[in-house]
Protein backbone atom coordinates (compact mmCIF):
# COMPACT_ATOMS: atom_id res chain seq x y z
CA UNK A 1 29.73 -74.06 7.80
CA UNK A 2 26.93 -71.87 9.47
CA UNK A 3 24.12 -70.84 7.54
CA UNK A 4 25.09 -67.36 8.00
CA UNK A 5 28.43 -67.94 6.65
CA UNK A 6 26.99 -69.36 3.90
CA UNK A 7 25.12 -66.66 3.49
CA UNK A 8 27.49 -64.06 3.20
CA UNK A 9 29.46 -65.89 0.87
CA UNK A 10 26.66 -66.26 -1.47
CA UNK A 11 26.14 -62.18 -0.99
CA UNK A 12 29.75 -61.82 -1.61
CA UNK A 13 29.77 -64.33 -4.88
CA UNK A 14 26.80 -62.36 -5.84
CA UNK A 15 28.07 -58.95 -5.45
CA UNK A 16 31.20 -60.24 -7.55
CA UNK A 17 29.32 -60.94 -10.34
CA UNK A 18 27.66 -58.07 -10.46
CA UNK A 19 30.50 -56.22 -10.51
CA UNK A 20 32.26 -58.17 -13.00
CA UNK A 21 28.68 -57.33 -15.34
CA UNK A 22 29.31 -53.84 -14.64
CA UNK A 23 32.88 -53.60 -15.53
CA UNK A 24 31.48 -55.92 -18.98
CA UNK A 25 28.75 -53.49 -20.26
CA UNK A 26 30.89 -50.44 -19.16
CA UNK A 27 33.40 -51.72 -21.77
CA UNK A 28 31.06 -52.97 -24.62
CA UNK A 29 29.21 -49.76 -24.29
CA UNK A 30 32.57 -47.57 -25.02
CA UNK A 31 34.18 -49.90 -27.23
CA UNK A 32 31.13 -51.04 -29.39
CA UNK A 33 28.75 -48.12 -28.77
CA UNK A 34 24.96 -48.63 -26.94
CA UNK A 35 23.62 -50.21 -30.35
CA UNK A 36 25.82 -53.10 -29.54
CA UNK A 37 25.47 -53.30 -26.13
CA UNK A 38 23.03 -56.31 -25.92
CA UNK A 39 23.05 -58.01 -22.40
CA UNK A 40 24.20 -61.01 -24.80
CA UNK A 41 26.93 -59.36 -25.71
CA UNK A 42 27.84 -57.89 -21.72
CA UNK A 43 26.93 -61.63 -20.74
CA UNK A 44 29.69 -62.83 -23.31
CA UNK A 45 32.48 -60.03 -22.07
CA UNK A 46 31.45 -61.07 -18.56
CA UNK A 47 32.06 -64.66 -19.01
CA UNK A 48 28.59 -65.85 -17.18
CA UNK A 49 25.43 -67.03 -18.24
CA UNK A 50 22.62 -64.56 -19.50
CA UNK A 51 20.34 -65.68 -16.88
CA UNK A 52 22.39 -63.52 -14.39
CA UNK A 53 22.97 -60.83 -15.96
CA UNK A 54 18.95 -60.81 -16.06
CA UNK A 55 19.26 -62.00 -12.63
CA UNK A 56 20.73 -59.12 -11.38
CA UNK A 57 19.67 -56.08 -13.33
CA UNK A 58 16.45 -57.32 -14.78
CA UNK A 59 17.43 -55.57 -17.75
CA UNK A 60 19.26 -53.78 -20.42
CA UNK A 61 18.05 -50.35 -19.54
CA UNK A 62 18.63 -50.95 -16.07
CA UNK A 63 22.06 -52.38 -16.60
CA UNK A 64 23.48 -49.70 -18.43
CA UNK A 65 21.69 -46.93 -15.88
CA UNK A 66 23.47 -49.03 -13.16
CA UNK A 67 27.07 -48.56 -15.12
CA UNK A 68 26.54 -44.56 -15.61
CA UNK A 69 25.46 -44.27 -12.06
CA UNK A 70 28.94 -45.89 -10.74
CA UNK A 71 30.94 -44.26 -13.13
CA UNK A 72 29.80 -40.84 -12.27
CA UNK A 73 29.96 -41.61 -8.43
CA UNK A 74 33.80 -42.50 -8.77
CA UNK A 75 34.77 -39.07 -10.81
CA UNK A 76 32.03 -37.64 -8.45
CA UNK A 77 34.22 -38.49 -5.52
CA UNK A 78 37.53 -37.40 -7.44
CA UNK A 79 36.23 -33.59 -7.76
CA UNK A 80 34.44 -33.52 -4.58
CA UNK A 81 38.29 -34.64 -2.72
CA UNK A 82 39.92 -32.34 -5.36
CA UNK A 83 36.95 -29.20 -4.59
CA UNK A 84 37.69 -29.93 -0.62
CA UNK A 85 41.35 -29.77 -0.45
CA UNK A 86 42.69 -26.08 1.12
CA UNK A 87 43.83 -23.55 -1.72
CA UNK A 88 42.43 -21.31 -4.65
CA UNK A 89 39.63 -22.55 -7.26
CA UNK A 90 41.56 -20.70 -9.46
CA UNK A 91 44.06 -23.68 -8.87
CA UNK A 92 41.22 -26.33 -8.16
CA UNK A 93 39.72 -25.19 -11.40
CA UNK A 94 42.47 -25.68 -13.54
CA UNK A 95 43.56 -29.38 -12.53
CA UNK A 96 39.80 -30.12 -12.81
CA UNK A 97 40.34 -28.83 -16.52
CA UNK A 98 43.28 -31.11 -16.77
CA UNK A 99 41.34 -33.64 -15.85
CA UNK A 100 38.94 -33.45 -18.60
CA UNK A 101 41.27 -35.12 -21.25
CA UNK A 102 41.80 -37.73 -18.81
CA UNK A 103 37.96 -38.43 -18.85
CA UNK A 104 37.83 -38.83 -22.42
CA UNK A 105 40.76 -41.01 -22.47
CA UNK A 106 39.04 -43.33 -19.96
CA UNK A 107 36.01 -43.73 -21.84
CA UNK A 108 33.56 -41.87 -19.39
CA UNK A 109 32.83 -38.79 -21.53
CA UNK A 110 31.80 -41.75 -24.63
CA UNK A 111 29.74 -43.67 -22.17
CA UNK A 112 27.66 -40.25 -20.72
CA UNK A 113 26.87 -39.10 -24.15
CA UNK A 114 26.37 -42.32 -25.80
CA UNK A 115 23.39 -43.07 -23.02
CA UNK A 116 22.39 -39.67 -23.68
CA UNK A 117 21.80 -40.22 -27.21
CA UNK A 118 19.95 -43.40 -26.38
CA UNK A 119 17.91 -41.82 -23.56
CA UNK A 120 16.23 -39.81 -26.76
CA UNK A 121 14.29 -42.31 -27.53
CA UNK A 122 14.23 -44.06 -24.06
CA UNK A 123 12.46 -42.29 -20.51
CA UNK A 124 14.54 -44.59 -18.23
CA UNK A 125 17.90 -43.89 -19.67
CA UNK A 126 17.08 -40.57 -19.77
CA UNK A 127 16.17 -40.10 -16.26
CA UNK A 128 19.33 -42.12 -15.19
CA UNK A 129 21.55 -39.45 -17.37
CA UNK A 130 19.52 -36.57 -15.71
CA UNK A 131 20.21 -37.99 -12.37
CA UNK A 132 24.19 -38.51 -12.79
CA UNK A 133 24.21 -34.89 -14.47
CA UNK A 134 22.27 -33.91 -11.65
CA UNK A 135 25.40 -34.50 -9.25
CA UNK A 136 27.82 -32.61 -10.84
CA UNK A 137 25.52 -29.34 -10.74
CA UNK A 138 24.89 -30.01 -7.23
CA UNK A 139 28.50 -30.05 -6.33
CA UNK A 140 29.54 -27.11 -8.43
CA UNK A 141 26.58 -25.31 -6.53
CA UNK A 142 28.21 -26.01 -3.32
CA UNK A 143 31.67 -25.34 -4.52
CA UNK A 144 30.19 -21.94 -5.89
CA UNK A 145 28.32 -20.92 -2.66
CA UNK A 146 30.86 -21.61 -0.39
CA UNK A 147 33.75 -19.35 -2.90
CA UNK A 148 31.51 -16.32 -3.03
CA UNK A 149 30.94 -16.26 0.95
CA UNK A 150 34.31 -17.00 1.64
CA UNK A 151 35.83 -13.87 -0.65
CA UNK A 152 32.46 -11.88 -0.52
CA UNK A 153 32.17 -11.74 -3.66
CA UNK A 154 29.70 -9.87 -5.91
CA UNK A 155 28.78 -12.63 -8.19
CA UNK A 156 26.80 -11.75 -11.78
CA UNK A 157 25.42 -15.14 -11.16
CA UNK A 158 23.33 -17.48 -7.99
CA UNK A 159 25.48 -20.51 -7.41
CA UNK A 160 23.35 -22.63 -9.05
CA UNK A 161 23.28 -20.77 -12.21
CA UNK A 162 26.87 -20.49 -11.95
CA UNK A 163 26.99 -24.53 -11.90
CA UNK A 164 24.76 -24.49 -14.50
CA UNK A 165 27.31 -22.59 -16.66
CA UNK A 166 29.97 -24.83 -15.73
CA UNK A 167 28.36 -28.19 -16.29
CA UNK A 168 26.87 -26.91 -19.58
CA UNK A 169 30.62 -25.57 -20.80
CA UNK A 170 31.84 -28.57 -20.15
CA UNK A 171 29.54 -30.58 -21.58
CA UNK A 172 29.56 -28.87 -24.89
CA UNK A 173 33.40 -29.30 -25.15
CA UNK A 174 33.49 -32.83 -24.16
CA UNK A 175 30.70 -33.13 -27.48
CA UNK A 176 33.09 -31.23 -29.82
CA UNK A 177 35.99 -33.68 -28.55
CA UNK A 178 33.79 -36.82 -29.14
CA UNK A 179 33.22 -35.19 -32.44
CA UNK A 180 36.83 -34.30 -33.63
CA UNK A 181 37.01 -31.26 -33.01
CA UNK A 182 40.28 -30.03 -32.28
CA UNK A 183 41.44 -27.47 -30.57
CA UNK A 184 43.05 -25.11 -33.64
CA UNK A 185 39.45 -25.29 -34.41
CA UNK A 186 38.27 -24.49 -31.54
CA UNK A 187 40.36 -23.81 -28.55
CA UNK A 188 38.16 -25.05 -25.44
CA UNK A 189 41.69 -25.00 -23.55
CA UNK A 190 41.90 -21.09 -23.99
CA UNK A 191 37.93 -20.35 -22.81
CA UNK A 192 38.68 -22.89 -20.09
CA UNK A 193 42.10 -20.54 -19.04
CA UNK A 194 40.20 -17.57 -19.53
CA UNK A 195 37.46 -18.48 -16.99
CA UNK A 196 40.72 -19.28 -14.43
CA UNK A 197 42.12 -16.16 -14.85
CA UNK A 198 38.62 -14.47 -14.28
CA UNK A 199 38.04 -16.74 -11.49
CA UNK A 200 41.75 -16.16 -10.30
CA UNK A 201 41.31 -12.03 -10.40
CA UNK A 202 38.01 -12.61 -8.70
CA UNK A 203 39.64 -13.68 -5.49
CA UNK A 204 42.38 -11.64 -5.82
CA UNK A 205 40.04 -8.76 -5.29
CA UNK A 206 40.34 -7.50 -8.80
């Protein structure tokens, strides 16, 4: 075998393993919480020795950034295909809405807000948070910017602020879910509609 060949099948063991960590503290962090997601515990889940998961990420902190960053790239892709496809955002808006439950079912929504509790109390988990959260309001900008020019319309709000409201609307539901708040409590389903319909009107001209 050539060195190089050897090579790249070294990078390609390596990158293996560090996927398999990933996938490891991604589920110890949303089935055991961040408390309990030691890199013991991911190294355990993972089925390889401690060393690499030290190895690799150098950390804990760094770890877990390293999961929230990949998980938010994936649904990060998902809305920006969904957001690009031809049709209304009143229609756009309300599968991304649909989509919500789906998050929370996956485990993403426990895993954002379970590093955001711990980036309290911790600058480099809390600049990884504020970079993933960064993305979504960033997109919704876009998505924003390009709706108003496209139906000139007279927006109360800039695009940005208008993502701002979005990602903060969202976020606040996805808390009160976490929570157990239901929704003959509190029906987020209802604002959510409501915001379609005024989005929906909106490009109707209305």
């Amino acid at each position: 075998m050539s060195r190089a060949a050897a090579t790249d099948r070294r990078a390609i063991r390596g990158q293996a393993t560090r996927d398999r960590i990933i996938e490891a503290a991604r589920t110890v962090l949303i089935e055991e919480g961040h408390a309990h997601t030691s890199t013991r515990a991911v190294a355990d889940r993972a089925g390889v020795r401690l060393s690499l998961v030290h190895y690799h990420f150098g950390g804990r902190q760094q770890l877990l950034v390293e999961v929230l960053a990949r998980e938010n790239e994936q649904l990060l892709e998902r809305q920006r295909a969904l957001f690009a496809t031809l049709g209304p955002l009143a229609e756009k808006w309300r599968i991304a809405c649909d989509l919500l439950d789906e998050d929370v079912g996956s485990g993403y929504v426990r895993l954002l807000w379970e590093l955001w509790a711990a980036g309290l109390a911790d600058p480099e988990l809390a600049a990884g948070w504020r970079a993933a959260t960064a993305g979504w309001r960033d997109l919704l900008a876009g998505v924003f910017a390009a709706w108003i020019e496209e139906h000139d319309i007279e927006a109360p709000l800039s695009p940005r602020a208008l993502a701002c409201f979005t990602a903060n609307l969202f976020q606040g539901i996805e808390v009160e879910m976490l929570g157990g708040v239901t929704e003959a409590v509190a029906p987020h389903r209802e604002v959510l509609d409501a915001i379609g319909a005024l989005i929906a009107r909106a490009e109707a001209g209305r």
